[in-house]
PDB file of N, CA and C in Angstrom:
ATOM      1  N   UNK A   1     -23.044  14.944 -10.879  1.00  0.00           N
ATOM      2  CA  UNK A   1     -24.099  15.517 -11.683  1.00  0.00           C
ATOM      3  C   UNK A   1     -24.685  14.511 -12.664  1.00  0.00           C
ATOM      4  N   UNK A   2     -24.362  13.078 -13.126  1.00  0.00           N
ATOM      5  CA  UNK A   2     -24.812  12.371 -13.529  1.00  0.00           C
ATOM      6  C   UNK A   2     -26.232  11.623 -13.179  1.00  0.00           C
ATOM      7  N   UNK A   3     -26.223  11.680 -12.085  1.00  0.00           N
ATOM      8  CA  UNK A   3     -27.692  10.575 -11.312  1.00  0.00           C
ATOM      9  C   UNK A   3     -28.273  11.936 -11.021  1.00  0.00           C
ATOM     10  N   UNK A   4     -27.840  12.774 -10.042  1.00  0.00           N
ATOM     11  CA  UNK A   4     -28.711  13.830  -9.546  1.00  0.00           C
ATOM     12  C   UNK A   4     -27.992  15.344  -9.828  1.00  0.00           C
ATOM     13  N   UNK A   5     -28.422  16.150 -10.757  1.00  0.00           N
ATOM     14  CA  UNK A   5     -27.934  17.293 -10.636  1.00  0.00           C
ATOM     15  C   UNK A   5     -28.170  17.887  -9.417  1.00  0.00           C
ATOM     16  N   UNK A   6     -26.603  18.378  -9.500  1.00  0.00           N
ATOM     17  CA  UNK A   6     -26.727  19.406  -8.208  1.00  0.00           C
ATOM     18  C   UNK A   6     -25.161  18.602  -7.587  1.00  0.00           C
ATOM     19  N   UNK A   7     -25.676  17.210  -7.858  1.00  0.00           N
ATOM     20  CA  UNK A   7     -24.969  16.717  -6.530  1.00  0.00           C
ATOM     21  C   UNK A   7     -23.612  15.837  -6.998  1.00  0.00           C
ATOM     22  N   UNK A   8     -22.467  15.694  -6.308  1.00  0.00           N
ATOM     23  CA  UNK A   8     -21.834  14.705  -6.746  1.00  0.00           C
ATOM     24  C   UNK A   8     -20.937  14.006  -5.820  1.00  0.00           C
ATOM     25  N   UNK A   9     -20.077  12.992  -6.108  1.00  0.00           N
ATOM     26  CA  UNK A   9     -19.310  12.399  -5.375  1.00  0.00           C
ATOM     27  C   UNK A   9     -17.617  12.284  -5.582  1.00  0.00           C
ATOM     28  N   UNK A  10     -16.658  12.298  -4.582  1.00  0.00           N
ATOM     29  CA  UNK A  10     -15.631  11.606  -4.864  1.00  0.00           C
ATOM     30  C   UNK A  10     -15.349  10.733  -3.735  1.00  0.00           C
ATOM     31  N   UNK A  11     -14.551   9.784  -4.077  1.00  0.00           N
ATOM     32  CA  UNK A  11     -13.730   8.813  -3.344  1.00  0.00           C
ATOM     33  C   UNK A  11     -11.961   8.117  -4.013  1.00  0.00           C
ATOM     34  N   UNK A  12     -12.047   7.377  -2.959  1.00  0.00           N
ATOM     35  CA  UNK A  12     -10.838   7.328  -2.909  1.00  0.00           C
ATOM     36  C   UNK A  12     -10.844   5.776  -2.193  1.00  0.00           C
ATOM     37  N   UNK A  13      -9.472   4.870  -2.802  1.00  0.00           N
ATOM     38  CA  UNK A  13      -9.673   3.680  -2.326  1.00  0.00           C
ATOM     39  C   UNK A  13      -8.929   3.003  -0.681  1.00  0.00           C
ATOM     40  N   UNK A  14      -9.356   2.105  -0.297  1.00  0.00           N
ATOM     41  CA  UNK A  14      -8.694   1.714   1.216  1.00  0.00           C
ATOM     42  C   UNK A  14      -8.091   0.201   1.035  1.00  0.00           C
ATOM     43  N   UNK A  15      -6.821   0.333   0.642  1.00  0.00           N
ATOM     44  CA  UNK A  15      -5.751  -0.915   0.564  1.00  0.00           C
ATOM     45  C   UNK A  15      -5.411  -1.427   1.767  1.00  0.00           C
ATOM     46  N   UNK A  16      -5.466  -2.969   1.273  1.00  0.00           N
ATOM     47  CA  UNK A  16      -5.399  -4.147   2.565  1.00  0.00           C
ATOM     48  C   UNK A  16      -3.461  -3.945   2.592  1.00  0.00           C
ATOM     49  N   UNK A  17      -3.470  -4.991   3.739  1.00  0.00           N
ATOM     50  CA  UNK A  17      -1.998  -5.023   3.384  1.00  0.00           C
ATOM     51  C   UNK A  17      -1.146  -5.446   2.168  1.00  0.00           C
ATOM     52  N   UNK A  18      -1.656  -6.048   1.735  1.00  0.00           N
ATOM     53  CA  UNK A  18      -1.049  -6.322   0.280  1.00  0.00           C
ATOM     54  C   UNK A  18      -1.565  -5.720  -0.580  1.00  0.00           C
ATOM     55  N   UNK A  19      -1.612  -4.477  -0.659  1.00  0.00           N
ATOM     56  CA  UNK A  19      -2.254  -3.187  -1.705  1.00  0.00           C
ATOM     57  C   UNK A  19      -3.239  -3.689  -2.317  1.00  0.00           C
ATOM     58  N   UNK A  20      -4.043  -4.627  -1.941  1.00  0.00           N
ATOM     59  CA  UNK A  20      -5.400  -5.221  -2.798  1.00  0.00           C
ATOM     60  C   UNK A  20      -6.503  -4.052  -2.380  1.00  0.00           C
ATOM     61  N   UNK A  21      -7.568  -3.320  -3.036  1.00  0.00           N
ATOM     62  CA  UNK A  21      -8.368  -2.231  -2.655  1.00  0.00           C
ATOM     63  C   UNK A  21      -9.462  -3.065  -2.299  1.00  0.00           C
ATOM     64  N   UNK A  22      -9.618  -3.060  -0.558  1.00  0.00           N
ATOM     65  CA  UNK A  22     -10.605  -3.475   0.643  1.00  0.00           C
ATOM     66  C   UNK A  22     -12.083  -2.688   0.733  1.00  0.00           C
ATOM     67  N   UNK A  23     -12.243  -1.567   0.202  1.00  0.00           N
ATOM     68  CA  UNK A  23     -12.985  -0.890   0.274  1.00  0.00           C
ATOM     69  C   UNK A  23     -13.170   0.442  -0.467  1.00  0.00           C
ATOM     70  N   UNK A  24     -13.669   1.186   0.095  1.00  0.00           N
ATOM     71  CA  UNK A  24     -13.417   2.716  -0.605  1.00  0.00           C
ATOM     72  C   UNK A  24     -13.846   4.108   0.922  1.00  0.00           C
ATOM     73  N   UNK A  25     -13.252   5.132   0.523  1.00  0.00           N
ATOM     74  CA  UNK A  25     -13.590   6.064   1.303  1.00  0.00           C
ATOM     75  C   UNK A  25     -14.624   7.174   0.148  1.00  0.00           C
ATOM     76  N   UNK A  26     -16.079   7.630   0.614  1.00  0.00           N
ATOM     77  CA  UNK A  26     -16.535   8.451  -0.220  1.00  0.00           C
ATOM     78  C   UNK A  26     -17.113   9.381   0.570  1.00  0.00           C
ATOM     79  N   UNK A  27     -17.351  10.805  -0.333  1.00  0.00           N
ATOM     80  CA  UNK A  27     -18.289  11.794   0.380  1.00  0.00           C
ATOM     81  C   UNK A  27     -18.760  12.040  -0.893  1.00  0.00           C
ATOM     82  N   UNK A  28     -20.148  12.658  -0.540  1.00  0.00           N
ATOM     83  CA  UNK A  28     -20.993  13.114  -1.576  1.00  0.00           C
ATOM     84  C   UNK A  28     -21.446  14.430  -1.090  1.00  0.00           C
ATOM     85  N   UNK A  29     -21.826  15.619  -1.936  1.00  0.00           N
ATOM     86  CA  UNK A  29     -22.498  17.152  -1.506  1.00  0.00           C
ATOM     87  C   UNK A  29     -23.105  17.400  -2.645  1.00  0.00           C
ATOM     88  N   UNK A  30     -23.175  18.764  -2.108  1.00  0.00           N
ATOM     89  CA  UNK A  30     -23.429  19.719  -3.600  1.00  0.00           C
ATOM     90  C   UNK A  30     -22.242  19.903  -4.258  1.00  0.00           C
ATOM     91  N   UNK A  31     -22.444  20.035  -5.559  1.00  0.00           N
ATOM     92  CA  UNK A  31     -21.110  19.860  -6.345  1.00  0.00           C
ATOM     93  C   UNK A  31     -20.421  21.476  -6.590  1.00  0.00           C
ATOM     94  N   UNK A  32     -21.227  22.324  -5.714  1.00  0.00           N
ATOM     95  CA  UNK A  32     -20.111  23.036  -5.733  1.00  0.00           C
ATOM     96  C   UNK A  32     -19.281  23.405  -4.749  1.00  0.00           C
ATOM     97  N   UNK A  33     -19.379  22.190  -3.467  1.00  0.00           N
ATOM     98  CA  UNK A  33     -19.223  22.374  -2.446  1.00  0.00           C
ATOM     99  C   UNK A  33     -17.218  21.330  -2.809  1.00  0.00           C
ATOM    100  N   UNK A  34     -17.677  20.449  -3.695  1.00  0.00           N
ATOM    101  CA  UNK A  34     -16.997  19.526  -4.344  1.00  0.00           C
ATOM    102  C   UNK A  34     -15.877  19.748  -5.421  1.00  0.00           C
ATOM    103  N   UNK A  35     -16.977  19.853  -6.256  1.00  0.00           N
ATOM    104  CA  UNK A  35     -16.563  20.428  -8.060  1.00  0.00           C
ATOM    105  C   UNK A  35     -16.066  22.023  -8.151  1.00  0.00           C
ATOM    106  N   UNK A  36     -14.755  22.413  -8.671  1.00  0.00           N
ATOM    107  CA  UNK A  36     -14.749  23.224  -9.329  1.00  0.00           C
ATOM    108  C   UNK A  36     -15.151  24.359 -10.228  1.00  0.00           C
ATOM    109  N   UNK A  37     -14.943  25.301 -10.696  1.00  0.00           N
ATOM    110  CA  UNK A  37     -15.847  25.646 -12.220  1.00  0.00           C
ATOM    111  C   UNK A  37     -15.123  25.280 -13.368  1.00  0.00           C
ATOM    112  N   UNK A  38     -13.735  24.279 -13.299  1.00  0.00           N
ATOM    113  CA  UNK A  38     -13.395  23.808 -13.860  1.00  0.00           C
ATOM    114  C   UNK A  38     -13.663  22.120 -14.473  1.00  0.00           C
ATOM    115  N   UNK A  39     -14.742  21.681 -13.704  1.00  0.00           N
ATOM    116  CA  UNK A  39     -14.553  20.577 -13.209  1.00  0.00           C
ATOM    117  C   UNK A  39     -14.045  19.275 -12.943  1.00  0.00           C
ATOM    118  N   UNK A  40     -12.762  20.135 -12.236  1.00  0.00           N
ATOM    119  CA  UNK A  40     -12.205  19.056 -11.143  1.00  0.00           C
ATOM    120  C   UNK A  40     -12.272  18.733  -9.584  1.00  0.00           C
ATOM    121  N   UNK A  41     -11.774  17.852  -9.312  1.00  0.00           N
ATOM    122  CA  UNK A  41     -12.317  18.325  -7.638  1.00  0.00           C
ATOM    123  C   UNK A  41     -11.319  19.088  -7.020  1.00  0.00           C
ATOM    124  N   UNK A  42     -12.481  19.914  -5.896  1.00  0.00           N
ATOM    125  CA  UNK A  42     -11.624  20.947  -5.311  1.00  0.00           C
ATOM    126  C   UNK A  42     -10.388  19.993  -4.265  1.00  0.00           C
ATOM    127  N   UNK A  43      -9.358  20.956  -4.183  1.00  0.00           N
ATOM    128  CA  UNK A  43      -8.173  20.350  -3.890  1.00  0.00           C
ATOM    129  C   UNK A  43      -8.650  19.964  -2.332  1.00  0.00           C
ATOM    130  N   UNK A  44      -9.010  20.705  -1.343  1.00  0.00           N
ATOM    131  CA  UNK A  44      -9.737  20.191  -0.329  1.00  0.00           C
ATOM    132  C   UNK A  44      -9.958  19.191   0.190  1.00  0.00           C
ATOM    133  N   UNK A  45     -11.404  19.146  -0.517  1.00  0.00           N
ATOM    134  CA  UNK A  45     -12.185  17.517  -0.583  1.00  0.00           C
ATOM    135  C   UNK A  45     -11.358  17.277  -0.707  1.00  0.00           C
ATOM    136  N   UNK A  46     -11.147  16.659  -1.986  1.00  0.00           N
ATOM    137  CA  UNK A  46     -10.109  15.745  -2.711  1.00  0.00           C
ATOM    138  C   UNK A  46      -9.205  15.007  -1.633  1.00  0.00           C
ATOM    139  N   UNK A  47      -8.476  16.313  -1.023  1.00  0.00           N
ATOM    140  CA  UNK A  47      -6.854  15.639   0.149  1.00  0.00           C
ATOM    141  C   UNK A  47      -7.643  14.723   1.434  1.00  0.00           C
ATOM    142  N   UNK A  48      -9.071  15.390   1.316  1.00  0.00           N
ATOM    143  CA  UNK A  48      -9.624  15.284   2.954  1.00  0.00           C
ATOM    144  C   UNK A  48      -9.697  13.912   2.302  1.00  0.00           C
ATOM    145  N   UNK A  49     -10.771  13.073   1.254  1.00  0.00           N
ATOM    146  CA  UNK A  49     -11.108  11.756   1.755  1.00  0.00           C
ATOM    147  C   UNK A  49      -9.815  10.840   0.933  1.00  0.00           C
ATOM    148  N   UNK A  50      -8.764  11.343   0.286  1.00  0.00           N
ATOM    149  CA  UNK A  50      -7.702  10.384   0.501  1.00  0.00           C
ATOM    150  C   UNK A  50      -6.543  10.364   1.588  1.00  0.00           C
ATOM    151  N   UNK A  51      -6.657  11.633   1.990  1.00  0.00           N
ATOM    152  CA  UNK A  51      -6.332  11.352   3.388  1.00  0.00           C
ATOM    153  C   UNK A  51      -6.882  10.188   4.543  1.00  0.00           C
ATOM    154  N   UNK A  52      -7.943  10.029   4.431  1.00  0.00           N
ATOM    155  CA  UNK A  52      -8.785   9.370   5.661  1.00  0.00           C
ATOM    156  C   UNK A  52      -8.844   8.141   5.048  1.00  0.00           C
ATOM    157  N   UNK A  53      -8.808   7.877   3.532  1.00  0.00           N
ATOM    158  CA  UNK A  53      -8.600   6.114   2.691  1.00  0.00           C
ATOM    159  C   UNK A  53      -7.202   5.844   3.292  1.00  0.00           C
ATOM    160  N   UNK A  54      -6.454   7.354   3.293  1.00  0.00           N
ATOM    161  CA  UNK A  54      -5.041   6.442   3.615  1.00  0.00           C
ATOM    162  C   UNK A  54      -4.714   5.919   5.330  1.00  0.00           C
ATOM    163  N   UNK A  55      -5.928   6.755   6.086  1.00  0.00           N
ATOM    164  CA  UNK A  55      -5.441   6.361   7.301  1.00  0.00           C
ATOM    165  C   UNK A  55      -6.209   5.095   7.649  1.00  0.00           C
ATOM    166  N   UNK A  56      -7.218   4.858   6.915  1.00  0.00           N
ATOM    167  CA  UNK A  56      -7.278   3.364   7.144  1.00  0.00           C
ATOM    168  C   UNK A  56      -6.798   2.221   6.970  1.00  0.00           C
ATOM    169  N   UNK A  57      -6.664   2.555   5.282  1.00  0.00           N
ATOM    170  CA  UNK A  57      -5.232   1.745   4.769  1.00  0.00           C
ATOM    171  C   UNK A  57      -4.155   1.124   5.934  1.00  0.00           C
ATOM    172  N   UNK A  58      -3.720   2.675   6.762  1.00  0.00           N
ATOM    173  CA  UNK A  58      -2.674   2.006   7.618  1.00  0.00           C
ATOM    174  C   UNK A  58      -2.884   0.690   8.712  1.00  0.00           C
ATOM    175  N   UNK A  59      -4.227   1.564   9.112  1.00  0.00           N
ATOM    176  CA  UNK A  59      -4.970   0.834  10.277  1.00  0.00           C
ATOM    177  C   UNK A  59      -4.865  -0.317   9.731  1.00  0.00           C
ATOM    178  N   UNK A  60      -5.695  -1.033   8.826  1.00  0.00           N
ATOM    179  CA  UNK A  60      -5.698  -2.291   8.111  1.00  0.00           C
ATOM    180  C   UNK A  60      -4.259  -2.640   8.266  1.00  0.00           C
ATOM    181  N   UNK A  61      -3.362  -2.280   7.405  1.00  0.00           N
ATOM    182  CA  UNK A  61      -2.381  -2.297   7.579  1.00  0.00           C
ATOM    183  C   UNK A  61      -1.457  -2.977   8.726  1.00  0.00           C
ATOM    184  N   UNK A  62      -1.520  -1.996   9.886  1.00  0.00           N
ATOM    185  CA  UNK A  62      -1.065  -2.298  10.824  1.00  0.00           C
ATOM    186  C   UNK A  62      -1.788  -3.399  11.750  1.00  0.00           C
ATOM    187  N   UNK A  63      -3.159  -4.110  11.797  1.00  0.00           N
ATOM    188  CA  UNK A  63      -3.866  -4.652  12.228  1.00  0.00           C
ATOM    189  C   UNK A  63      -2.979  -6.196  11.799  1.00  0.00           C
ATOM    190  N   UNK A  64      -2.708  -6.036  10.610  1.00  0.00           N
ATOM    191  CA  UNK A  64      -2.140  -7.428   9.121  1.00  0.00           C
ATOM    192  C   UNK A  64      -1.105  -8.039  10.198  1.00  0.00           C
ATOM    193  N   UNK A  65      -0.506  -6.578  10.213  1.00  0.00           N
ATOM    194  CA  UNK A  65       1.116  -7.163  10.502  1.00  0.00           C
ATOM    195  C   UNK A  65       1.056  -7.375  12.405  1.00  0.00           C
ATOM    196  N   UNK A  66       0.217  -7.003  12.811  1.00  0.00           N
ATOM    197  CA  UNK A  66       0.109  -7.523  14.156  1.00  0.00           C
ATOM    198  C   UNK A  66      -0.632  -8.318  14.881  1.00  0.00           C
ATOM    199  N   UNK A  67      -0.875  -9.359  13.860  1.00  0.00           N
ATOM    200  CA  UNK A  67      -1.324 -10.738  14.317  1.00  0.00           C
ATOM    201  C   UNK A  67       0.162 -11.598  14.255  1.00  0.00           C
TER     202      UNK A  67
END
């Protein structure tokens, strides 16, 4: 709700093999698709895109260690 009401973002980060943060995982919506009426993020979102930072993480991860 800062740049565009209505709308907002979370993310979550994607660690190389040596936990250095390679990137990021984000989604953006309507923030109440997102946000709470508390505003925090809904537990949902939230699990969905650190879930998917973490499965890259691995990927990366596992890519490191198999060279």
């Amino acid at each position: 709700d800062d740049i565009v009401e209505g709308v907002s973002a979370l993310a979550a980060p994607v660690r190389d093999a040596r936990g250095r943060v390679a990137a990021a995982v984000s989604v953006s919506g309507l923030t109440p698709q997102l946000i709470g009426q508390d505003g925090q993020p809904l537990t949902d979102a939230l699990t969905r895109v650190r879930t998917a930072a973490a499965e890259i993480s691995r990927q990366l991860q596992d890519m490191h260690w198999a060279r």
